[in-house]
C-alpha atoms as a PDB file:
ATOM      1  CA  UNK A   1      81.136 128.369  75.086  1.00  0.00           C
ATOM      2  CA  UNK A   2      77.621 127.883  76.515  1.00  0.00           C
ATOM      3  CA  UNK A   3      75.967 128.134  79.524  1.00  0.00           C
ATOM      4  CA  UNK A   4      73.368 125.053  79.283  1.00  0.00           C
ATOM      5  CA  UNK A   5      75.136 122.482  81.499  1.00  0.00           C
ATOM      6  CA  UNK A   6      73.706 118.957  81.831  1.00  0.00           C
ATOM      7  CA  UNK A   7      72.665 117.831  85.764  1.00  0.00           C
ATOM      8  CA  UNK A   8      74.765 115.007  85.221  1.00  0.00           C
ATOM      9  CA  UNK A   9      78.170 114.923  84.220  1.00  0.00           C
ATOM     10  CA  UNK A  10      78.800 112.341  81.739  1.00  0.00           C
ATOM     11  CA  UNK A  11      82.100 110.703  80.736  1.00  0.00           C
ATOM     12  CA  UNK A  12      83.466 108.507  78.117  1.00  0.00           C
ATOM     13  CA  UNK A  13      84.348 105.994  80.905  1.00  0.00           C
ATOM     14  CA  UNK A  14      85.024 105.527  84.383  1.00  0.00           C
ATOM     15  CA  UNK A  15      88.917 104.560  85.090  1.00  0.00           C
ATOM     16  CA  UNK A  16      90.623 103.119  87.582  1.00  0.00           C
ATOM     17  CA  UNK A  17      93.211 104.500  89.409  1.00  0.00           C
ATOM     18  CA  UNK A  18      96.642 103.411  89.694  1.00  0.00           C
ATOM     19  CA  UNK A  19      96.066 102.282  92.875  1.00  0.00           C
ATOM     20  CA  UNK A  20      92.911 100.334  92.214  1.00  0.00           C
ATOM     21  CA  UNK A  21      95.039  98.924  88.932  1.00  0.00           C
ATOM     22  CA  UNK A  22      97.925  97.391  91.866  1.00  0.00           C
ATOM     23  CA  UNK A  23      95.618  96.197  94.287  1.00  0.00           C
ATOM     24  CA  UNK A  24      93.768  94.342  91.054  1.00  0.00           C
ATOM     25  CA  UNK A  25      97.035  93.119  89.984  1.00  0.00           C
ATOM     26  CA  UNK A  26      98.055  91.908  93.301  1.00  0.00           C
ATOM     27  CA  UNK A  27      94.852  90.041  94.259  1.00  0.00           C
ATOM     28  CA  UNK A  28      94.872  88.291  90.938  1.00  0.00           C
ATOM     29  CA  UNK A  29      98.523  87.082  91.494  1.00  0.00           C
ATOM     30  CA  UNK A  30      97.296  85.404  94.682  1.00  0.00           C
ATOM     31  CA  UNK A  31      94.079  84.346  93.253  1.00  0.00           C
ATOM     32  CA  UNK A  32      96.401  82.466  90.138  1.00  0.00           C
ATOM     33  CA  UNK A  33      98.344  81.158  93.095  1.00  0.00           C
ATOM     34  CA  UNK A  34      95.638  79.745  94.465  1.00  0.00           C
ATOM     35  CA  UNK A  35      94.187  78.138  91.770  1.00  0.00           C
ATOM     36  CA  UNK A  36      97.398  76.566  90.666  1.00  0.00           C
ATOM     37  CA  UNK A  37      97.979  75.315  94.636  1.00  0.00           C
ATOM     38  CA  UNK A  38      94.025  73.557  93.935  1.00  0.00           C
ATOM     39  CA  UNK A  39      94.951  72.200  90.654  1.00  0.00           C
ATOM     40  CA  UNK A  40      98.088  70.552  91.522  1.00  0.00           C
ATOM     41  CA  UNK A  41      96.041  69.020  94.836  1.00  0.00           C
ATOM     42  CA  UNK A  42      94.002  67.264  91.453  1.00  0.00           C
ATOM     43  CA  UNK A  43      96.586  66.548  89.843  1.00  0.00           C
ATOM     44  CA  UNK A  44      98.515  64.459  92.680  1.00  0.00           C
ATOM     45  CA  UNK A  45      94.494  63.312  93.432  1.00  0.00           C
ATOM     46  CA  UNK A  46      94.968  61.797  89.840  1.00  0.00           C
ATOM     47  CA  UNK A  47      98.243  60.394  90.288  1.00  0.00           C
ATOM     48  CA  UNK A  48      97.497  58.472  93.312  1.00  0.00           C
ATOM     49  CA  UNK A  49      94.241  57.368  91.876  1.00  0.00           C
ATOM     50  CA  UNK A  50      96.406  55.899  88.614  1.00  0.00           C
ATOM     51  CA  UNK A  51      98.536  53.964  91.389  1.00  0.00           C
ATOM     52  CA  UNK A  52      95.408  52.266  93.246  1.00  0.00           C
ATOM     53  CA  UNK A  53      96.356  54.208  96.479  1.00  0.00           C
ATOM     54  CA  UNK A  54      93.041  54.054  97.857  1.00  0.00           C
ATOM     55  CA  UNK A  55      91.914  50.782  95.972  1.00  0.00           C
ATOM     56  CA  UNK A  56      91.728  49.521  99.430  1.00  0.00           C
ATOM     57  CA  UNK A  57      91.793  52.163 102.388  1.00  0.00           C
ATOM     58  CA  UNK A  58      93.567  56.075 102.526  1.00  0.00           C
ATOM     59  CA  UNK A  59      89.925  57.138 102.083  1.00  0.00           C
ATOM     60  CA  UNK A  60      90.951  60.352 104.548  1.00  0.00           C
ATOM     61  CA  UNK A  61      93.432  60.872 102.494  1.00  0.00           C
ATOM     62  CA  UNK A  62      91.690  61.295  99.007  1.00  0.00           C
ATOM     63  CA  UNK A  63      89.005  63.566 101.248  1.00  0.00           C
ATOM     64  CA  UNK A  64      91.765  65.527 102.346  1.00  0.00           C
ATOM     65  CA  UNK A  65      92.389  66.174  99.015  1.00  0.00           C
ATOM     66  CA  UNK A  66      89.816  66.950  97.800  1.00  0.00           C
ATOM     67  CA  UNK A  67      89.317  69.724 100.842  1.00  0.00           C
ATOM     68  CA  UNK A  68      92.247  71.289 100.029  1.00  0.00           C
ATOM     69  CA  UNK A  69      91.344  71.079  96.403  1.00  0.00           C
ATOM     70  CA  UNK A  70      88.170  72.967  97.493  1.00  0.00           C
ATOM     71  CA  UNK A  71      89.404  75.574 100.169  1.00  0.00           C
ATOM     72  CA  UNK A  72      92.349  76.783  97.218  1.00  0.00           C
ATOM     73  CA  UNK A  73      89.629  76.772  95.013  1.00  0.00           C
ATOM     74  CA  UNK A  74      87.209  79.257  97.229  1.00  0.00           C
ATOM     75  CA  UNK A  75      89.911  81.379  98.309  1.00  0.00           C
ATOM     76  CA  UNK A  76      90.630  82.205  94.864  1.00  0.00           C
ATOM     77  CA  UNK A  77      87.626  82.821  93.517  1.00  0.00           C
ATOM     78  CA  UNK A  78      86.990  85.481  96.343  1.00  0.00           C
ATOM     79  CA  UNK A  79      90.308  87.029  95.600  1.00  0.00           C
ATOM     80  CA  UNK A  80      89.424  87.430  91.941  1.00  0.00           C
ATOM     81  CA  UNK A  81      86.110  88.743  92.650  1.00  0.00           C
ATOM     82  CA  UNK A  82      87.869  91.466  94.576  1.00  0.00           C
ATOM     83  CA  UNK A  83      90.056  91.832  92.402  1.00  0.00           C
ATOM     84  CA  UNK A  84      87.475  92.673  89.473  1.00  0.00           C
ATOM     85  CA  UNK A  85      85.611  95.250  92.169  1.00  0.00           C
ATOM     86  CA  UNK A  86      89.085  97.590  91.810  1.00  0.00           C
ATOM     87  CA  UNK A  87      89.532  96.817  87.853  1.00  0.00           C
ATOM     88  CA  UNK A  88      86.585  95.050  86.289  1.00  0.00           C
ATOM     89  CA  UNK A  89      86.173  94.949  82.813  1.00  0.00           C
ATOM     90  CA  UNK A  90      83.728  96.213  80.054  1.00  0.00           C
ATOM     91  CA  UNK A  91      80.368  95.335  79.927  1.00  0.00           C
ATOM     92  CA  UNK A  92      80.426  96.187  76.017  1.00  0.00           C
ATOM     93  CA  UNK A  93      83.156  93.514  74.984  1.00  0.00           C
ATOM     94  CA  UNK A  94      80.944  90.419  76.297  1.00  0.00           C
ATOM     95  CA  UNK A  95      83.064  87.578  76.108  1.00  0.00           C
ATOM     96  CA  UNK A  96      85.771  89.271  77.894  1.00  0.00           C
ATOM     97  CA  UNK A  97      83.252  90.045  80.150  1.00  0.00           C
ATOM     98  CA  UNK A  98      82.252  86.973  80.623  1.00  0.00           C
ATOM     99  CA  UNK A  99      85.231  85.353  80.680  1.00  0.00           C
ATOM    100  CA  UNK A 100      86.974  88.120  83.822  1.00  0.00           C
ATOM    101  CA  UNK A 101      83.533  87.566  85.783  1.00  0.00           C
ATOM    102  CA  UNK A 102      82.979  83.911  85.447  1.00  0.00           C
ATOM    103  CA  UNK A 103      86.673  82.405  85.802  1.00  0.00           C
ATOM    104  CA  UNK A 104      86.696  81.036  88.970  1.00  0.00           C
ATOM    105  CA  UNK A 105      83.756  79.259  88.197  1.00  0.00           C
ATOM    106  CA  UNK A 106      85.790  77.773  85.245  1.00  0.00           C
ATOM    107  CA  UNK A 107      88.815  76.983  87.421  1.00  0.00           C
ATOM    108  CA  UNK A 108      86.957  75.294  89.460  1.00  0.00           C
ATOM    109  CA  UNK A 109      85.622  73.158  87.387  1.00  0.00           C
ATOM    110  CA  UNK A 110      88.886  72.590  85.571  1.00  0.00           C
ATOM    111  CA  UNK A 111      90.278  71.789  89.491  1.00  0.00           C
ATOM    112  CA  UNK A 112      87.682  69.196  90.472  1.00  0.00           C
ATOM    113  CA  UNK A 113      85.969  67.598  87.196  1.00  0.00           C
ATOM    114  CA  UNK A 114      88.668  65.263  86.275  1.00  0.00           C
ATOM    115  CA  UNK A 115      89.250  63.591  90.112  1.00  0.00           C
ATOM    116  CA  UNK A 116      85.615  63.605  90.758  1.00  0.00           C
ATOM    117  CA  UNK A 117      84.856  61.800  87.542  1.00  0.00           C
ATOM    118  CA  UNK A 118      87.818  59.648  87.313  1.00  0.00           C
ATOM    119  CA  UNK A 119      86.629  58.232  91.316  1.00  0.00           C
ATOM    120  CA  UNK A 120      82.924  57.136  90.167  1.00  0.00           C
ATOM    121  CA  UNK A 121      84.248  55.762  87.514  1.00  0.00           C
ATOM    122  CA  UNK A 122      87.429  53.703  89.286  1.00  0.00           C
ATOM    123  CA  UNK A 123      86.810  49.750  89.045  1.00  0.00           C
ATOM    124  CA  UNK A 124      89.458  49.155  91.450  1.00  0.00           C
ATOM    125  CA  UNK A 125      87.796  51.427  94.226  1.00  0.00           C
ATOM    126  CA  UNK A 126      86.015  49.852  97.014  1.00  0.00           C
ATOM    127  CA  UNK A 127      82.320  50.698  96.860  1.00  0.00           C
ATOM    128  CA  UNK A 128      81.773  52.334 100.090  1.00  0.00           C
ATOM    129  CA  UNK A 129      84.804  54.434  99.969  1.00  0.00           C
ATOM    130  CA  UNK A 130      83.899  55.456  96.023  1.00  0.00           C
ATOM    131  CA  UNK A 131      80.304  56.555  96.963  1.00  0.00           C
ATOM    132  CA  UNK A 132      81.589  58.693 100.149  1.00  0.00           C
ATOM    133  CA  UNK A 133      84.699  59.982  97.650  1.00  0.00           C
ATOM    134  CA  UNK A 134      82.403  60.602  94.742  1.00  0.00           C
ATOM    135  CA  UNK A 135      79.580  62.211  96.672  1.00  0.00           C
ATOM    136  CA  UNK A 136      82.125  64.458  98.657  1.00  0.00           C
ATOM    137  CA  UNK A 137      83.842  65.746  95.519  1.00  0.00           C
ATOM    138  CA  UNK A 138      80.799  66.358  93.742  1.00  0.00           C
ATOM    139  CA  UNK A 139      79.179  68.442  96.901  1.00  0.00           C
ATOM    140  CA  UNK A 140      82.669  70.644  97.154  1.00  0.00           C
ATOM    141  CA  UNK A 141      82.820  71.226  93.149  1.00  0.00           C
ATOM    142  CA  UNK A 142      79.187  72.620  93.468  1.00  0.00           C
ATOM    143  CA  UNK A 143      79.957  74.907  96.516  1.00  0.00           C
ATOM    144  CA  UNK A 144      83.239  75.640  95.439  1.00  0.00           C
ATOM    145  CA  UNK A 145      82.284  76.762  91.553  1.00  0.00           C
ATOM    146  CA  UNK A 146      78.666  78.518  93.019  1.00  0.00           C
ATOM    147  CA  UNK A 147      81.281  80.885  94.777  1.00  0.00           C
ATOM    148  CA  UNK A 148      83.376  81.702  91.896  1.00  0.00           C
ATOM    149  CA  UNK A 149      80.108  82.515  89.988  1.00  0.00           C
ATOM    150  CA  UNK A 150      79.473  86.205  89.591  1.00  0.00           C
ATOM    151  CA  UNK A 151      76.015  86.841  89.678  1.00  0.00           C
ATOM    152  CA  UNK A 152      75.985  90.586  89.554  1.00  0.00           C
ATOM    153  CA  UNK A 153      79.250  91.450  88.231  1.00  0.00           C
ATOM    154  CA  UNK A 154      80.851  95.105  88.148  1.00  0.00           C
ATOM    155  CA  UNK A 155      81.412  96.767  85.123  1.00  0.00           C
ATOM    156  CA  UNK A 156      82.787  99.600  83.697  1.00  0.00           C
ATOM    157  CA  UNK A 157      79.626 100.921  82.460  1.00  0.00           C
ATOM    158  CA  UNK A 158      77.984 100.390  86.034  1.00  0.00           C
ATOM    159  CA  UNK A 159      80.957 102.448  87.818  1.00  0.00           C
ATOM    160  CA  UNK A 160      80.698 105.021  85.703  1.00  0.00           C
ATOM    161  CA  UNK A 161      77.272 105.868  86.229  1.00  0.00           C
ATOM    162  CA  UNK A 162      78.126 105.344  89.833  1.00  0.00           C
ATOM    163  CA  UNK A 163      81.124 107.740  89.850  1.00  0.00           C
ATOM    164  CA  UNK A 164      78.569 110.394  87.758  1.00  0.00           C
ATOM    165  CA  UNK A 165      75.691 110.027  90.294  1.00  0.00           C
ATOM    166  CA  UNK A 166      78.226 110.466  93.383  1.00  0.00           C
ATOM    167  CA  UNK A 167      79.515 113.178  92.132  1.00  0.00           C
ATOM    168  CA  UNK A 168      76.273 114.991  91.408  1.00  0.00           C
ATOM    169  CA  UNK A 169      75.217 113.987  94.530  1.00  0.00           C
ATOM    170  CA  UNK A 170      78.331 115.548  96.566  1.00  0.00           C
ATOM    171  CA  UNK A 171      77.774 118.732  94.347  1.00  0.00           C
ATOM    172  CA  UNK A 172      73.707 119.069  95.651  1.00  0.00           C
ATOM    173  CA  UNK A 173      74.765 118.130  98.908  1.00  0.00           C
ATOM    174  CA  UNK A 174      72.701 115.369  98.677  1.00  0.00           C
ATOM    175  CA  UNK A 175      72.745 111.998 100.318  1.00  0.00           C
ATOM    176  CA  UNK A 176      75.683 110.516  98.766  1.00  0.00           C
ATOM    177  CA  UNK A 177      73.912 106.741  97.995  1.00  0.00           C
ATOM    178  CA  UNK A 178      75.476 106.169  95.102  1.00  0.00           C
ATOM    179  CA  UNK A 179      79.092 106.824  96.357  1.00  0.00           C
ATOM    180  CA  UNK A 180      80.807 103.443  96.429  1.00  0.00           C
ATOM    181  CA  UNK A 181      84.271 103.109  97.859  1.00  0.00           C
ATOM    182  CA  UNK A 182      85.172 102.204  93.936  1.00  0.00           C
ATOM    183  CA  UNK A 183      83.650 105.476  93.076  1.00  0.00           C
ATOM    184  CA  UNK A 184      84.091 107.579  95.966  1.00  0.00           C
ATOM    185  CA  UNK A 185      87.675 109.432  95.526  1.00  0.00           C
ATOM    186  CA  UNK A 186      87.230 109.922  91.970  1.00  0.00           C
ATOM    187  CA  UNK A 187      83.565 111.481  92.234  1.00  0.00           C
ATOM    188  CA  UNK A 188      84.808 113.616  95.274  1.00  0.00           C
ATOM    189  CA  UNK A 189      87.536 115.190  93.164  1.00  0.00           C
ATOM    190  CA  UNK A 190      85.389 115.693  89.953  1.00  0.00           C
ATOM    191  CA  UNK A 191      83.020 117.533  92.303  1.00  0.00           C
ATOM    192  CA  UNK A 192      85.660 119.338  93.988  1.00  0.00           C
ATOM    193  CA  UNK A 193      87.679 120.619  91.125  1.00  0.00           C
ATOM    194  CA  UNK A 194      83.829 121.561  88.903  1.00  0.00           C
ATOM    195  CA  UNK A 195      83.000 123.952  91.543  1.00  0.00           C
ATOM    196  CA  UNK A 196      86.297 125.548  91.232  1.00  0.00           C
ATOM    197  CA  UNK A 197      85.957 125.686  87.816  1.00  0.00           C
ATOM    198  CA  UNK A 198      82.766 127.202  88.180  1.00  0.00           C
ATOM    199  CA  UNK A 199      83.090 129.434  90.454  1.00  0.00           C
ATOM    200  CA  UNK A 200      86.452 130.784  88.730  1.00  0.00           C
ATOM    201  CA  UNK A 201      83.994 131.276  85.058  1.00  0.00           C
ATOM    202  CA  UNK A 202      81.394 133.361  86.304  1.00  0.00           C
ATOM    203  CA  UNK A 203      80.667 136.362  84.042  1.00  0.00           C
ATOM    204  CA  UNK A 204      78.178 138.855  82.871  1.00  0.00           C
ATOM    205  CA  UNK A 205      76.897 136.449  79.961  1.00  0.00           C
ATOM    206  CA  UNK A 206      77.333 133.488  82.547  1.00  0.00           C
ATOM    207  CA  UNK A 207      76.698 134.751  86.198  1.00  0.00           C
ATOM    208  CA  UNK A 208      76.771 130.702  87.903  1.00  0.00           C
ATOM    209  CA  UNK A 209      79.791 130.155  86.064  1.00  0.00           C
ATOM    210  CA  UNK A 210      80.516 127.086  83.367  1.00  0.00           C
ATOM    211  CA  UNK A 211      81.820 123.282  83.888  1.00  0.00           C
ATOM    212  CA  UNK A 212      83.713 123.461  80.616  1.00  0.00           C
ATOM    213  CA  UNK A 213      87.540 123.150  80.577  1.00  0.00           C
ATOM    214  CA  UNK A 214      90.317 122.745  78.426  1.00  0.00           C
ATOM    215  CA  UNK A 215      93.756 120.440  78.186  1.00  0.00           C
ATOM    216  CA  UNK A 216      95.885 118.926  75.835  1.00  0.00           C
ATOM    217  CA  UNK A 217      94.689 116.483  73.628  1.00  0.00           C
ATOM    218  CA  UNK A 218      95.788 112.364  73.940  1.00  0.00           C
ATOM    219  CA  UNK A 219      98.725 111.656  72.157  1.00  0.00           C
ATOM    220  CA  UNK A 220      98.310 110.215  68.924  1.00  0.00           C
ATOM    221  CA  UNK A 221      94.525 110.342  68.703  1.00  0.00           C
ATOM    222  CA  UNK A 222      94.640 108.034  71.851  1.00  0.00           C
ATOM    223  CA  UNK A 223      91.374 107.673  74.350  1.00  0.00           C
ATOM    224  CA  UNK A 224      93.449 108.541  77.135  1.00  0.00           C
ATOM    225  CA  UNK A 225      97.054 110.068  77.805  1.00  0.00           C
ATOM    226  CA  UNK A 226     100.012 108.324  79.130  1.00  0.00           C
ATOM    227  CA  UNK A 227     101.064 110.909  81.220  1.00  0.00           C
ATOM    228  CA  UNK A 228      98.964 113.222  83.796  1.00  0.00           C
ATOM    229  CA  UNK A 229      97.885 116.696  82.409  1.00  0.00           C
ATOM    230  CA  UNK A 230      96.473 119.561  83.813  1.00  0.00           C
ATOM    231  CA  UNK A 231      93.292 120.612  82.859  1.00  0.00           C
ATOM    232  CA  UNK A 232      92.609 125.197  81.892  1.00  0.00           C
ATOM    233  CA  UNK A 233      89.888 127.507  81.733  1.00  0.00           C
ATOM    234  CA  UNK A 234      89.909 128.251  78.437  1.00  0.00           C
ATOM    235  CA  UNK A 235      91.821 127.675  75.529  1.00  0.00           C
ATOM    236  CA  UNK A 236      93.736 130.709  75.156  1.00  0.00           C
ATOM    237  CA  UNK A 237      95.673 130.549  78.292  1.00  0.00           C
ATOM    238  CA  UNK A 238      99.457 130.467  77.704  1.00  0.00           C
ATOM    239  CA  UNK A 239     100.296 126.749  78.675  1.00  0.00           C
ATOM    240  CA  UNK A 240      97.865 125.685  75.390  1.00  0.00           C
ATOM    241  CA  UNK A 241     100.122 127.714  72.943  1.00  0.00           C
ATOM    242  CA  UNK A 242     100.214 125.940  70.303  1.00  0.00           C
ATOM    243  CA  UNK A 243      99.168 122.559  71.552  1.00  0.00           C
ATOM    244  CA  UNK A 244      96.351 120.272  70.390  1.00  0.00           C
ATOM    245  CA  UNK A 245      93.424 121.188  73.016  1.00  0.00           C
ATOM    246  CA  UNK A 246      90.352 119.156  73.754  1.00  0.00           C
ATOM    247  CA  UNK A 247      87.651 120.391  75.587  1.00  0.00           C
ATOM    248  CA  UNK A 248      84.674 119.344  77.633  1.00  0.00           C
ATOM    249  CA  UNK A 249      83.395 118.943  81.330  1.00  0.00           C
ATOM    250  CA  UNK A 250      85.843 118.149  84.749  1.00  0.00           C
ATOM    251  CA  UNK A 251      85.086 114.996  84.160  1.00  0.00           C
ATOM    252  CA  UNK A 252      85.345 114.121  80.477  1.00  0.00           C
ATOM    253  CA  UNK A 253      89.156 115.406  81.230  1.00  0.00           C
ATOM    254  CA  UNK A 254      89.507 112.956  84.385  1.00  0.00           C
ATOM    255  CA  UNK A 255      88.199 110.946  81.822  1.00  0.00           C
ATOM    256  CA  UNK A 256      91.878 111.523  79.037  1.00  0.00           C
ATOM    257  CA  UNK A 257      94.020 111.542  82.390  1.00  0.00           C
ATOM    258  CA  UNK A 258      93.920 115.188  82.572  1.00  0.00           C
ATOM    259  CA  UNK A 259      93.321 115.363  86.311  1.00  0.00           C
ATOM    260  CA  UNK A 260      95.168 118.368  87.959  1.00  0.00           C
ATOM    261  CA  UNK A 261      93.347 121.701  87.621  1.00  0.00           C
ATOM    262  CA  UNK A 262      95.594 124.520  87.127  1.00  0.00           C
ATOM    263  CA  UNK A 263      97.144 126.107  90.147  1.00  0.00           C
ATOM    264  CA  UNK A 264      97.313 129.889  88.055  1.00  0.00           C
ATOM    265  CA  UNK A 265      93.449 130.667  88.219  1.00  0.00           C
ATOM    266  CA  UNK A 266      93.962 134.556  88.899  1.00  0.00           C
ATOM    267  CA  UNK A 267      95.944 134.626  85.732  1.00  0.00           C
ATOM    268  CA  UNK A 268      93.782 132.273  83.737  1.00  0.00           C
ATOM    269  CA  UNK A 269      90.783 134.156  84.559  1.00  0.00           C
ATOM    270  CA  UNK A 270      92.526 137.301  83.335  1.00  0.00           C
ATOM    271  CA  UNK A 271      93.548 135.534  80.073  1.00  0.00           C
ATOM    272  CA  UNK A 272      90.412 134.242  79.358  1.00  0.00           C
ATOM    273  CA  UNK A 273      88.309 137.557  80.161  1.00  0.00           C
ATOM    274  CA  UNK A 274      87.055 136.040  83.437  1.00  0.00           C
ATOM    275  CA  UNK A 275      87.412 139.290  85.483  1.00  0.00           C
ATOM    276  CA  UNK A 276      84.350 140.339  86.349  1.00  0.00           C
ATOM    277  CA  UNK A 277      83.928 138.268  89.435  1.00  0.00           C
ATOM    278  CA  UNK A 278      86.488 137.599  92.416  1.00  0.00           C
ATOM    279  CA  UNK A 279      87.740 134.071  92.337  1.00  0.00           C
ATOM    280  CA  UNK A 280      86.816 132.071  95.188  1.00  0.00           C
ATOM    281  CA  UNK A 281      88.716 128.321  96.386  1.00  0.00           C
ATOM    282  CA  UNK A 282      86.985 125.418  95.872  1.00  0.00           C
ATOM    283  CA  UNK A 283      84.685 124.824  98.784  1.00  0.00           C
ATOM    284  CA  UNK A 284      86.016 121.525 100.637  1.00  0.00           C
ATOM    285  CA  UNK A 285      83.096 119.373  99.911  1.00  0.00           C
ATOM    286  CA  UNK A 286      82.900 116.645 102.513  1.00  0.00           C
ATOM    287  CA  UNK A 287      83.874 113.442 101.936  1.00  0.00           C
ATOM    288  CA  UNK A 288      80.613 110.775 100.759  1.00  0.00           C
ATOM    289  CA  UNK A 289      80.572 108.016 102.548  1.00  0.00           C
ATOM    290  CA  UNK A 290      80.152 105.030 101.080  1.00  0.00           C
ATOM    291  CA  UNK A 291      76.994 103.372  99.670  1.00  0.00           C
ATOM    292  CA  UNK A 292      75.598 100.830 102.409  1.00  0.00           C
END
């Protein structure tokens, strides 16, 4: 063991919680909903245009259209955007990254293109109503694919540095700026349960106590576990008998889904030869609020 700790936790990644994974999942089944709802308003645009339906008038109609084309279009592009704010993906794979960030931009295009191109170019069309047609259509696809552009996309990467700042932050009783609501829970809990720890190490050799802990290893030489695990003191304690143990920081084992520290730290400390000093509860940091 040693006593040098680093001011700053770091982690393999940040992860998102089950929660965060549903409401992801969720928003991006209404966001596909959406989309499809925008291009089928193309698609019938199409159709109609095929049987001359506005050769000669239903110019509200085709606008209408191309409205509703627009509104589906906007509404899910903000729902994936959310979406990727609970779950985005990794800034180290780029094209996925590109590809999660930028695909209502895509859609859009995909939704609107085809019409908007097929009405400048109808011969049928009466002038006026093709230049008001044309003109509105091209305005909406700009607007429309603008929003579904992520300029400043999240990233796994980014949250974690987030979620490593919070929680030093909630641990100096600092300000807690960099405490996102993405963030927020999991930093609070990595501060929480690394004071425990630390206060629970302290001995003659290390008086303020050691963020190091112990818990069985991923399954299979995975990144991360299936299943929750609970996270020791040391390596000798009873429950790693004969187990495969990695060790590290609080938050390198949030990090391998070991996220429950052990509820038997009088007998732990004993075990490990922690018995010089009187085990104390975690203090109950307060909670950070948000980053403005």
């Amino acid at each position: 063991m040693t006593d040098n700790k680093p001011n700053t936790d770091v982690t393999k990644d940040w992860q998102a919680t089950q929660g965060q994974k549903s409401s992801a999942t969720r928003l991006r089944l209404f966001a596909a909903l959406s989309w499809i709802v925008a291009i089928g308003g193309e698609i019938a645009g199409v159709v109609l245009l095929y049987r001359h339906k506005f050769d000669h008038g239903n110019l509200p109609l085709l606008i209408g259209i191309l409205v509703g084309i627009a509104i589906f279009a906007i509404a899910g592009n903000l729902l994936w955007k959310a979406a990727n704010r609970h779950d985005p993906a990794r800034a180290s794979e780029p094209f996925r990254f590109f590809v999660q960030n930028q695909l209502g931009a895509i859609i859009t295009l995909i939704a609107f293109l085809p019409l908007v191109l097929l009405i400048f170019t109808d011969k049928n069309m009466d002038p006026q109503s093709k230049k008001v047609a044309g003109g509105v259509g091209a305005v909406l696809a700009v607007l429309a694919t603008v929003i579904g552009v992520s300029f400043q996309p999240p990233s796994v990467e980014q949250y974690t540095q987030d979620m490593n700042a919070c929680a030093t932050q909630i641990k100096a009783g600092q300000p807690t700026t960099a405490c996102s609501p993405e963030v927020a829970a999991q930093a609070q809990a990595i501060a929480t349960d690394s004071a425990a720890v630390t206060a629970a190490t302290k001995d003659p050799a290390h008086p303020n106590g050691q963020d190091v802990v112990y818990w069985i290893a991923p399954e299979n030489g995975a990144a991360k576990s299936e299943t929750e695990h609970v996270f020791h003191l040391c390596a000798a304690v009873s429950p790693l008998k004969d187990k495969t143990v990695n060790s590290g920081t609080v938050t390198e084992a949030y990090a391998q889904n070991a996220i429950r520290i052990t509820k038997q730290i009088e007998m732990e400390q004993k075990q490990c030869g922690f018995t010089t000093a009187t085990p104390a509860p975690a203090p109950a940091a307060p909670a950070p609020a948000p980053a403005q």
